[in-house]
C-alpha atoms as a PDB file:
ATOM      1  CA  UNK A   1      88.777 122.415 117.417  1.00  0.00           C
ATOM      2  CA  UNK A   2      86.396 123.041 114.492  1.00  0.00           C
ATOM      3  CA  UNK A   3      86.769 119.624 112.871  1.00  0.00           C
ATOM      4  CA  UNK A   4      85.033 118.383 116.331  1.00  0.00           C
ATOM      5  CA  UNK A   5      81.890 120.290 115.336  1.00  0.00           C
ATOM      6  CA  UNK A   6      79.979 117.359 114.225  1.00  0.00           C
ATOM      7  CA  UNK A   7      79.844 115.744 117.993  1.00  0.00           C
ATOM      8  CA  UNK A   8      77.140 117.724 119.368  1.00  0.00           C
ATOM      9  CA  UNK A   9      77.557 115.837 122.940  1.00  0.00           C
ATOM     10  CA  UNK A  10      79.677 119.238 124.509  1.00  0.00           C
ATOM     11  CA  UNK A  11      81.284 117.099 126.943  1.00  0.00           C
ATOM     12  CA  UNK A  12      82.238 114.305 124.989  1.00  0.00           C
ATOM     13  CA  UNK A  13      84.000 116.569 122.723  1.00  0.00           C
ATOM     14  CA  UNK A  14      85.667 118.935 125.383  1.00  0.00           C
ATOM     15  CA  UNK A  15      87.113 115.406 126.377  1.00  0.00           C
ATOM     16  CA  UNK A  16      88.566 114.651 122.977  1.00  0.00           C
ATOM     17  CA  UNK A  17      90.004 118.264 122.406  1.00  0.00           C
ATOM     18  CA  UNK A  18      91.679 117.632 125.992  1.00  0.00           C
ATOM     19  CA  UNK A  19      93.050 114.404 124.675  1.00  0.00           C
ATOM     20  CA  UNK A  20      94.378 115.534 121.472  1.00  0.00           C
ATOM     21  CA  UNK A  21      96.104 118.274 123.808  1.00  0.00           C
ATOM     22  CA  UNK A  22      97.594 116.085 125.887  1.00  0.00           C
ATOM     23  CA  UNK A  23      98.797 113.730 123.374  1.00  0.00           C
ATOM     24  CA  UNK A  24     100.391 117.119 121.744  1.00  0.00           C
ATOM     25  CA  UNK A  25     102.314 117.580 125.146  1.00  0.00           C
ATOM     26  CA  UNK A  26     103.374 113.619 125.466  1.00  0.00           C
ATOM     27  CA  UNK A  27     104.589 113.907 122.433  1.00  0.00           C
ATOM     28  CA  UNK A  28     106.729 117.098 122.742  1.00  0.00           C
ATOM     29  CA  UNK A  29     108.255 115.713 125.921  1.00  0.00           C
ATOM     30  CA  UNK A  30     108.972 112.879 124.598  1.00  0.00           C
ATOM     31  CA  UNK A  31     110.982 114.257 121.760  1.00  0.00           C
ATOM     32  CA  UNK A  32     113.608 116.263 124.596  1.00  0.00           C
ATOM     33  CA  UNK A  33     116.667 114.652 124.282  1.00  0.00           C
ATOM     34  CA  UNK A  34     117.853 114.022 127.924  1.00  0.00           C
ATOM     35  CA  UNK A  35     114.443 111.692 128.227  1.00  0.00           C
ATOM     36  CA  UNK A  36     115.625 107.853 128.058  1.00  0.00           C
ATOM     37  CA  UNK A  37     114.498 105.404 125.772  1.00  0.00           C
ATOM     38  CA  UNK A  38     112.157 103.643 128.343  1.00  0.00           C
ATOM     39  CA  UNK A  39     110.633 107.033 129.158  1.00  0.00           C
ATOM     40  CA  UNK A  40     109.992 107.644 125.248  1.00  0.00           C
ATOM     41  CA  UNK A  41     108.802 104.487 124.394  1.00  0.00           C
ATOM     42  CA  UNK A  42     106.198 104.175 127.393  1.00  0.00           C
ATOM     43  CA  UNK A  43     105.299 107.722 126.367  1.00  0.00           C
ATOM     44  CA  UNK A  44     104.912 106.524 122.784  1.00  0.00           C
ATOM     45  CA  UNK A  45     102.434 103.286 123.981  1.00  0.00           C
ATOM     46  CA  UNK A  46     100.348 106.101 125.908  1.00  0.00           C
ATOM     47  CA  UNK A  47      99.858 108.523 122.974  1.00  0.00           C
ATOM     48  CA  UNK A  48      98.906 105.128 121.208  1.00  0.00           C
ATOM     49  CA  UNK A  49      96.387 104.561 123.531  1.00  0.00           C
ATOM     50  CA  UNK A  50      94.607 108.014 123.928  1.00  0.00           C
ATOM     51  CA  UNK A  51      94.108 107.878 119.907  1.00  0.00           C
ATOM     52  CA  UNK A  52      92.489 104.572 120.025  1.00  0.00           C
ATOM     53  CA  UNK A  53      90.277 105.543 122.774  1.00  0.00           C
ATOM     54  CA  UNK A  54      89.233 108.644 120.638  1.00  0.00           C
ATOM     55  CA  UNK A  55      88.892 106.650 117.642  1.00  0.00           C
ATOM     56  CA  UNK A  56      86.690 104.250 119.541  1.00  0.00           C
ATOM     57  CA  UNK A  57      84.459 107.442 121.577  1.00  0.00           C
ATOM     58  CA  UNK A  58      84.101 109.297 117.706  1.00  0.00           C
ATOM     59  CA  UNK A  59      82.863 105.631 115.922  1.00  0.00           C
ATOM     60  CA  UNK A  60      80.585 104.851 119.022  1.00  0.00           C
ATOM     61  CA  UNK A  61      79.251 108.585 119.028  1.00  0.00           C
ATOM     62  CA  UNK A  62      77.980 108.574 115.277  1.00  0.00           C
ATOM     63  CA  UNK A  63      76.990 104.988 115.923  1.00  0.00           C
ATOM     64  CA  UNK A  64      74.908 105.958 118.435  1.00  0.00           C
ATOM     65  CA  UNK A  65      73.715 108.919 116.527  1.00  0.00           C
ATOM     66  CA  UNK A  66      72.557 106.437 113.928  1.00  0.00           C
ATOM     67  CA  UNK A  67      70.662 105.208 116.187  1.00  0.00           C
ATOM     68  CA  UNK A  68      71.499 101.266 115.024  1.00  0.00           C
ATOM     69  CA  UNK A  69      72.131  98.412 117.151  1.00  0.00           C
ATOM     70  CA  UNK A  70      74.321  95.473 117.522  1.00  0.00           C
ATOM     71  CA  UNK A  71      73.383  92.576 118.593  1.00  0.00           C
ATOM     72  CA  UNK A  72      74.482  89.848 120.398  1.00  0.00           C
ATOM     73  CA  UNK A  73      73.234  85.989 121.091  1.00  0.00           C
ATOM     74  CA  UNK A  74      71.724  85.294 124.500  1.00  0.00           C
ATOM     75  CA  UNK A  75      70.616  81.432 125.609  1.00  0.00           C
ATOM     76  CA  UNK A  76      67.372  81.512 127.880  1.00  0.00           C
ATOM     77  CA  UNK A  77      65.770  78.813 129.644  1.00  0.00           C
ATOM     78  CA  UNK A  78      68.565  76.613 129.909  1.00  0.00           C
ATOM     79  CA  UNK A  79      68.200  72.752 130.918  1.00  0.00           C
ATOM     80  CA  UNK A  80      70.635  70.595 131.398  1.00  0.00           C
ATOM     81  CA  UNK A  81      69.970  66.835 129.981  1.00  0.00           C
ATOM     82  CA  UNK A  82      70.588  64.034 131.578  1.00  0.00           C
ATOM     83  CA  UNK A  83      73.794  62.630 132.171  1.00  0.00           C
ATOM     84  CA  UNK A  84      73.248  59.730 129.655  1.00  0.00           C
ATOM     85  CA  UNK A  85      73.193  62.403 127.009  1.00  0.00           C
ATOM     86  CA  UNK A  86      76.972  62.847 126.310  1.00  0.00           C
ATOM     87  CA  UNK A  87      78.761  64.677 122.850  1.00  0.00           C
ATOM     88  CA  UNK A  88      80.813  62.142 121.490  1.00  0.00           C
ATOM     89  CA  UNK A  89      84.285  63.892 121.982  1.00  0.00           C
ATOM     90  CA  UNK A  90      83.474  66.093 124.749  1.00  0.00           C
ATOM     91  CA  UNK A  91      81.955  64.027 127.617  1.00  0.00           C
ATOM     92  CA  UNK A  92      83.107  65.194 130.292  1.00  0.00           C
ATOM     93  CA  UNK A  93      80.765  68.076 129.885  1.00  0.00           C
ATOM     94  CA  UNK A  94      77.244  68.464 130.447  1.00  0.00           C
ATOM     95  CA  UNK A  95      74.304  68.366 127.112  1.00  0.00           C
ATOM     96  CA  UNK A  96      72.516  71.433 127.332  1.00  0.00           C
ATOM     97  CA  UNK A  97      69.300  72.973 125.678  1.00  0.00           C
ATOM     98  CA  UNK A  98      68.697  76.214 125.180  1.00  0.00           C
ATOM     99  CA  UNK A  99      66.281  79.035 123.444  1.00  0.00           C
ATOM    100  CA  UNK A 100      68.691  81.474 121.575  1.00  0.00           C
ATOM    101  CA  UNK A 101      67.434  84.729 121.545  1.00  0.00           C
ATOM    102  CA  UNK A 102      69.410  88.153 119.616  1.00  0.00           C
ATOM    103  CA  UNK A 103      69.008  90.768 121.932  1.00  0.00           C
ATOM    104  CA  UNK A 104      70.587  94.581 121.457  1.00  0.00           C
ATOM    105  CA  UNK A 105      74.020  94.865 123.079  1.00  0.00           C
ATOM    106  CA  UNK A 106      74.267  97.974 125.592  1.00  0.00           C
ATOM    107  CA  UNK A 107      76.420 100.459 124.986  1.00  0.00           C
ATOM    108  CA  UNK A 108      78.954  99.220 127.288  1.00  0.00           C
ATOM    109  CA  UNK A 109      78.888  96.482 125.667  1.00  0.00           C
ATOM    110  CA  UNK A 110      80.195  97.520 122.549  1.00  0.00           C
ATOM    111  CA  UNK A 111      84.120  97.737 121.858  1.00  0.00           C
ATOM    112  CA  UNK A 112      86.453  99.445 118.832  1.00  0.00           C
ATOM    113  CA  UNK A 113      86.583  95.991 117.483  1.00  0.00           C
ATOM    114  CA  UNK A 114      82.477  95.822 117.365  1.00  0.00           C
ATOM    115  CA  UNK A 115      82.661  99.490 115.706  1.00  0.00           C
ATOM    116  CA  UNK A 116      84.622  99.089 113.070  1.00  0.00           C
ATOM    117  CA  UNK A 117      83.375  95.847 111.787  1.00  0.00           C
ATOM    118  CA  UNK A 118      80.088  97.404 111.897  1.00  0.00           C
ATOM    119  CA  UNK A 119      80.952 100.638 109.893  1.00  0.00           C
ATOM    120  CA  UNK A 120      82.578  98.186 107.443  1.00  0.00           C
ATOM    121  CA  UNK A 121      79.723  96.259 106.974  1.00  0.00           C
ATOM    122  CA  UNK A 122      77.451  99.561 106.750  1.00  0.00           C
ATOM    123  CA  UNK A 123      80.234 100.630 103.820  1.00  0.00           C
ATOM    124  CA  UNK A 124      80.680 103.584 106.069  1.00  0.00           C
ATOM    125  CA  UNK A 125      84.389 102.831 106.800  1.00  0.00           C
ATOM    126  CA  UNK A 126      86.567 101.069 103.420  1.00  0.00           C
ATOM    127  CA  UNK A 127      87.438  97.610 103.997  1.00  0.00           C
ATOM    128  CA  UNK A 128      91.132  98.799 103.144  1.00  0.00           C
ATOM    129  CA  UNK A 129      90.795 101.544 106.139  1.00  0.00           C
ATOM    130  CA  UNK A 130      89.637  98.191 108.614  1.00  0.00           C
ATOM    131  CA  UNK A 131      91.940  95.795 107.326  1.00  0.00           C
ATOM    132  CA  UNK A 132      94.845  98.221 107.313  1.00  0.00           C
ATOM    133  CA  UNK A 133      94.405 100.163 110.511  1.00  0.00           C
ATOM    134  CA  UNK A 134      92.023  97.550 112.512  1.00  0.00           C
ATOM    135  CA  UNK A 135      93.580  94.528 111.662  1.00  0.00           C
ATOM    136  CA  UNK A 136      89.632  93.017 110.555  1.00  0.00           C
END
């Protein structure tokens, strides 16, 4: 697949042009006519489900080409105060202080959801394509 050129990880894109294959044969069995409904609409939920995923490995790919970072909030050095510290509507819970620190999410870390907000933000994907197709 020549439109694949621009992911320069071999493997990554050998497992794409796999999935787009397979998704081609899903979809042709599914279309037979002496598969039941059941059978076509599971079939239909699975095709849905290998495009996301390649949406999500192509946006994490150039992301990572990018070389950019998202970030997330961690809490260090966390002390609990006393018990006579208490929130006024929440006191059955413990007072806690805490140094928040951004750190860089890993890339496991980092979902479809994560992507596209980020590509939006970037202006590298139209709000209309994340608010119409990612639901952001």
């Amino acid at each position: 697949m020549e439109d694949l050129d621009f992911i320069t990880d071999s493997k990554l894109r050998k497992t794409i042009e796999d999935s787009f294959e397979y998704i081609y044969v899903l979809f042709d069995n599914s279309k037979q006519e002496e598969k039941n409904k059941l059978f076509k609409e599971e079939t239909n939920r699975i095709i849905i489900l290998y495009v996301i995923s390649i949406i999500e490995a192509i946006l994490l790919f150039i992301f990572l080409k990018r070389n950019d970072e998202i970030s997330k909030l961690e809490y260090k050095f966390i002390q609990t105060l006393p018990e006579e510290f208490k929130h006024l509507e929440q006191k059955d819970y413990p007072i806690v202080v805490a140094v928040q620190k951004k750190v860089k999410k890993k890339e496991h870390e980092i979902g479809l959801f994560e992507l596209v907000n980020f590509f939006k933000e970037k202006k590298l994907m139209l709000e209309k394509t994340a608010k119409k197709n990612f639901g952001n």
